[in-house]
Each structure stands twice: as C-alpha cells, then as structure tokens.
N, C-alpha and C. Protein backbone atom coordinates (compact mmCIF):
# COMPACT_ATOMS: atom_id res chain seq x y z
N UNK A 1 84.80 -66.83 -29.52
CA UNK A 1 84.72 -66.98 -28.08
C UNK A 1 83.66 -68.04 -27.77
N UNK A 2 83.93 -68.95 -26.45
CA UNK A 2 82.84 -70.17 -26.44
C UNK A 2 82.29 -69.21 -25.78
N UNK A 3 80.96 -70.04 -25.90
CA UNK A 3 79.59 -69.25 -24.74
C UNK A 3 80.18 -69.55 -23.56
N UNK A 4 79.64 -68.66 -22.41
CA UNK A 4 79.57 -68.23 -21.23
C UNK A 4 78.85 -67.51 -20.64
N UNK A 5 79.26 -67.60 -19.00
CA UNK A 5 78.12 -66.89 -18.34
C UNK A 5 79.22 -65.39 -17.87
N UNK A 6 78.49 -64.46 -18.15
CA UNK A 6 79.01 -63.50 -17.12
C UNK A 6 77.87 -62.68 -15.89
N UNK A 7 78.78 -61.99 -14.76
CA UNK A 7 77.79 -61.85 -13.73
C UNK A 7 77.76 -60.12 -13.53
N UNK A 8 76.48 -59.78 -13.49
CA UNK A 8 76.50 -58.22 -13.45
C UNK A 8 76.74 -57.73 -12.26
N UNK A 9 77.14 -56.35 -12.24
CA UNK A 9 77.41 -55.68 -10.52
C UNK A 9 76.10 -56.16 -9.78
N UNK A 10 75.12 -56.40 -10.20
CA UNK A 10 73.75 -56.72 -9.42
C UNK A 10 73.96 -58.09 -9.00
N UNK A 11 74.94 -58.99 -9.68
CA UNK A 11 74.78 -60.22 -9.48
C UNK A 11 74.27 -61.53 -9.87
N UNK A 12 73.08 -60.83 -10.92
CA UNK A 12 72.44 -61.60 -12.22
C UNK A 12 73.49 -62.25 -12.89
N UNK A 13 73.01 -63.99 -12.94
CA UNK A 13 73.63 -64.03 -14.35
C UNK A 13 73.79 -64.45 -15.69
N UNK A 14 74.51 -63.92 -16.15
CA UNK A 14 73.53 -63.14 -17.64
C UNK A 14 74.34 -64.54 -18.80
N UNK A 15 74.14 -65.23 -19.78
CA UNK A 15 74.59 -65.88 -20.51
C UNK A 15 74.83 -65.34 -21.85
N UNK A 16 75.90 -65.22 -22.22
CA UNK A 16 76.68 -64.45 -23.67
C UNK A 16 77.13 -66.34 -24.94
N UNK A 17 76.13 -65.88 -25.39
CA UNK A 17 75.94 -67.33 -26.26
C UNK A 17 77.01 -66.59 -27.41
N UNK A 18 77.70 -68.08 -28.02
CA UNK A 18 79.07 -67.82 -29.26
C UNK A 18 78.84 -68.63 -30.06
N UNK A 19 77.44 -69.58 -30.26
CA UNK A 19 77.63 -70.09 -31.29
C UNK A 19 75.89 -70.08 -31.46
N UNK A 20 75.04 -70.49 -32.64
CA UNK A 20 73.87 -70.45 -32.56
C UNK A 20 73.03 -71.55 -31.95
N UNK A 21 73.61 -72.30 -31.38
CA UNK A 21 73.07 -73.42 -30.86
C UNK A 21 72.81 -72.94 -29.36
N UNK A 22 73.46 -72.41 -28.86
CA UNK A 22 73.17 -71.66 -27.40
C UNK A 22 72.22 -70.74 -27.62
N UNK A 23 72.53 -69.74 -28.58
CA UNK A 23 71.67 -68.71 -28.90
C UNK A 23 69.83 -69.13 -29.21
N UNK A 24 69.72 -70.08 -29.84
CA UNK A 24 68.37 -70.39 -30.14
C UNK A 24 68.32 -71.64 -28.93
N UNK A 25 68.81 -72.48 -28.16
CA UNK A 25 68.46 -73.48 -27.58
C UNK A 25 68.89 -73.53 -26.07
N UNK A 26 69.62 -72.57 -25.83
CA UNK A 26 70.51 -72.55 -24.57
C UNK A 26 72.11 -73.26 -24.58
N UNK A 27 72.86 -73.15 -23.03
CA UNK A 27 73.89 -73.34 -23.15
C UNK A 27 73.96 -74.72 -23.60
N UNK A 28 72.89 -75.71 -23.00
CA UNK A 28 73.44 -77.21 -23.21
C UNK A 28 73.44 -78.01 -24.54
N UNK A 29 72.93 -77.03 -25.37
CA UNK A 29 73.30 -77.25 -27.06
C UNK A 29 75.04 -76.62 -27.53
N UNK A 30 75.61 -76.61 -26.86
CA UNK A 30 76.41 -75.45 -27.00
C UNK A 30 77.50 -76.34 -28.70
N UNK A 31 77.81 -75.80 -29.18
CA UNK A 31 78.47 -76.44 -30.47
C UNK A 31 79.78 -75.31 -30.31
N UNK A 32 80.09 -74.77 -29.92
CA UNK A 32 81.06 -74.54 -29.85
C UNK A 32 82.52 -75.14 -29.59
N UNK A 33 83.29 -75.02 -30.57
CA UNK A 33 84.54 -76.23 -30.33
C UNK A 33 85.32 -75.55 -28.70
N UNK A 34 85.84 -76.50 -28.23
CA UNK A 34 86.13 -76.36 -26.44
C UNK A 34 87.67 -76.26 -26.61
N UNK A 35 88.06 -74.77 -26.39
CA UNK A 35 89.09 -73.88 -26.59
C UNK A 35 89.76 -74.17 -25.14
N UNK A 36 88.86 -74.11 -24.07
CA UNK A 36 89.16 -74.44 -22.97
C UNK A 36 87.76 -75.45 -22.48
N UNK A 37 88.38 -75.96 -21.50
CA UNK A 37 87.32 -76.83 -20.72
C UNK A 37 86.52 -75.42 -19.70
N UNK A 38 85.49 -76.16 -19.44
CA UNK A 38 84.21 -74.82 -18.78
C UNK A 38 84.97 -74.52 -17.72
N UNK A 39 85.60 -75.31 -16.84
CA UNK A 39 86.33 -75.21 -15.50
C UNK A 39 87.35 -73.98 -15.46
N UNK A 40 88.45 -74.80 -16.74
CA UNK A 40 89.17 -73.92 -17.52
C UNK A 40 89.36 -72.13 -17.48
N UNK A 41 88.09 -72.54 -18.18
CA UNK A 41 87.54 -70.83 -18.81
C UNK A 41 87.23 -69.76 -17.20
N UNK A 42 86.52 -70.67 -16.26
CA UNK A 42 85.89 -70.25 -15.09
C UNK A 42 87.29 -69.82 -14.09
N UNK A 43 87.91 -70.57 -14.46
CA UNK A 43 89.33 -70.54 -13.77
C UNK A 43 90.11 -69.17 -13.74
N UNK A 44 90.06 -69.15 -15.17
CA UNK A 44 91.28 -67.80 -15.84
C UNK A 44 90.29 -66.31 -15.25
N UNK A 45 88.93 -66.84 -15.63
CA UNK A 45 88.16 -65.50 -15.11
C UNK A 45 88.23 -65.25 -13.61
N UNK A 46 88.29 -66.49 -12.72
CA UNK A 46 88.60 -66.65 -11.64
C UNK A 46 89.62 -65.66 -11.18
N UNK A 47 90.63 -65.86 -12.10
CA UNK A 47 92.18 -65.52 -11.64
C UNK A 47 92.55 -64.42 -12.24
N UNK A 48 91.78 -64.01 -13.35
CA UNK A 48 91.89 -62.13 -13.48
C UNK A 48 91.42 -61.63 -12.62
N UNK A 49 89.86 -61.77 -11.96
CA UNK A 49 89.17 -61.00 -10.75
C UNK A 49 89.92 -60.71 -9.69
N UNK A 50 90.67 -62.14 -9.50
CA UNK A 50 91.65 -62.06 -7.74
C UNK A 50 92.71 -61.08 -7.99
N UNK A 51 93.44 -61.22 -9.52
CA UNK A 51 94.36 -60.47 -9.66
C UNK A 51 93.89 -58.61 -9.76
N UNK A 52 92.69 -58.16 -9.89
CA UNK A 52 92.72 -57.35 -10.49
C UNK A 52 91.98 -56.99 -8.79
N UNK A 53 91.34 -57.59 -8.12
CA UNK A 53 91.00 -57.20 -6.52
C UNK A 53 92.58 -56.79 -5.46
N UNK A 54 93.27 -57.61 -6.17
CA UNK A 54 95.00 -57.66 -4.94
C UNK A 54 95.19 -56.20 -5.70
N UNK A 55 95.21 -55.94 -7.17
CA UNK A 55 95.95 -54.99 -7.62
C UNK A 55 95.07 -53.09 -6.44
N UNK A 56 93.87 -53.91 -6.53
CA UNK A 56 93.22 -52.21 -5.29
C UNK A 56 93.57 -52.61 -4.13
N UNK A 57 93.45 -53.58 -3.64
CA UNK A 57 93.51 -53.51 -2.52
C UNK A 57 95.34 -52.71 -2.02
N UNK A 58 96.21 -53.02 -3.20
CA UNK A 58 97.14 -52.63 -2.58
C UNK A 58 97.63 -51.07 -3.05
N UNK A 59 96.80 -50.63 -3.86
CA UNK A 59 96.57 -49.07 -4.25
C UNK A 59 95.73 -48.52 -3.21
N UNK A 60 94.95 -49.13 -2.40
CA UNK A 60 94.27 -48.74 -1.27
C UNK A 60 95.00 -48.85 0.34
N UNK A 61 96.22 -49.56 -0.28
CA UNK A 61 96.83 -49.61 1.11
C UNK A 61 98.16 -48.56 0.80
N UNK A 62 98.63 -48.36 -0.21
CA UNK A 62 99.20 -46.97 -0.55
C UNK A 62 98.82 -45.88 -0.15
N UNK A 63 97.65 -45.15 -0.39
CA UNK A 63 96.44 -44.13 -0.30
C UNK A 63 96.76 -44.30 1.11
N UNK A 64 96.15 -45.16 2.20
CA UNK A 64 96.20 -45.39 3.29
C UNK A 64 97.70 -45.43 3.98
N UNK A 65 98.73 -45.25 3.74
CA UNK A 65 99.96 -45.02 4.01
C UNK A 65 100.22 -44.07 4.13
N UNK A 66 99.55 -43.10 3.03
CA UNK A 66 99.72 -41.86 2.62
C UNK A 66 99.29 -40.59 3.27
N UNK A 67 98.13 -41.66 3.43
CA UNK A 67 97.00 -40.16 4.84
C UNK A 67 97.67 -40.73 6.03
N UNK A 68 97.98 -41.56 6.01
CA UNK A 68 98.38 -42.06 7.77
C UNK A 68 99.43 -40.98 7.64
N UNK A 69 101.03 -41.12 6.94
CA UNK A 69 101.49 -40.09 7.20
C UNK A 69 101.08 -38.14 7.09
N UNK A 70 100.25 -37.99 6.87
CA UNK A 70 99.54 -36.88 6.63
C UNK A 70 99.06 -36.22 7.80
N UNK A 71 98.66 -37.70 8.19
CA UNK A 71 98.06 -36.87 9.44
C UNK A 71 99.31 -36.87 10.92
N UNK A 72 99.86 -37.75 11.01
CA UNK A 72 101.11 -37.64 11.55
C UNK A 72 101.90 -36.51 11.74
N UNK A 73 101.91 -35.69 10.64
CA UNK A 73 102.69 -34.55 10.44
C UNK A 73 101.47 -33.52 11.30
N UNK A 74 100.23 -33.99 10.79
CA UNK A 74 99.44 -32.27 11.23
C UNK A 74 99.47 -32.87 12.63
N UNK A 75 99.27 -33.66 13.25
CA UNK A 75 98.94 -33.93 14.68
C UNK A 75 100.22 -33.70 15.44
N UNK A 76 101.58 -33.91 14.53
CA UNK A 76 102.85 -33.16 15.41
C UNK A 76 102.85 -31.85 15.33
N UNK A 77 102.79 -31.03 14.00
CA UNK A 77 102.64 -29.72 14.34
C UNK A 77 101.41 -29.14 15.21
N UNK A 78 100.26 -29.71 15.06
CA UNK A 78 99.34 -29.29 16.66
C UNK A 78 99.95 -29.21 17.71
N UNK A 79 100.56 -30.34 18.31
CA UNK A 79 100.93 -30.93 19.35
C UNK A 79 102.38 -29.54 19.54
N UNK A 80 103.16 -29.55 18.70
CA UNK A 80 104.12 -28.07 19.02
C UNK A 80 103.70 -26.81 19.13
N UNK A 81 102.89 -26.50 18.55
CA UNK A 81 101.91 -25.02 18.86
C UNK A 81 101.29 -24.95 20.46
C-alpha cells in the first residue's frame, strides 16, 4: 500500500507511511512505486465515503418511511375512538 493520509472521527490527520522512507523522513521522501497518482488514491477514498454516506442516508430515509407510516395508523385509530 503507498503511504497516505487518513482522517480520524476527531478530524486529525494522521499519516500511515508504506515504505521506510516516509516512515523515518516523512511523506516527501516517499519511495514508494505510484500504484495510483496521490489525486488518484484521494479520489477512490473520495468516492467510497460518498458512496457509503448515500448508502445511510437512504437506510435513514427507509426507517423514516417507516415511522411516518406508523404513526399514520396510530393517529387514525385515535382520531376513530
């Protein structure tokens, strides 16, 4: 794996070195052969996050479908009593 940065729930962020040249010198030694370009790499991580945010948001709009009809039902049977 090339080095990279990843970012914690806090927001820090944290650098995961893959070759020893990052590890003892930082990223801009990096010797790692370029599997992807940095953009690249930033990209795909980019585009799992969005994918994996659409995937709740629309399990959250399920859930939310779900109580909406829920309550629909109890507020008609109130409403007949």
């Amino acid at each position: 794996m090339k080095c990279h940065y990843i970012y914690t729930e806090d927001g820090e962020k944290v650098l995961i070195p893959g070759c020893m040249g990052t590890a003892a010198m930082g990223i801009e030694n990096c010797t790692c052969r370029p599997e992807k370009t940095f953009a690249g790499f930033e990209r795909e991580r980019y585009n799992e996050t969005v994918k994996a945010l659409r995937a709740e948001i629309k399990d959250l709009e399920h859930e939310n479908a779900y109580l909406n009809r829920i309550i629909k039902k109890l507020t008609k049977q109130k409403s007949r009593k």
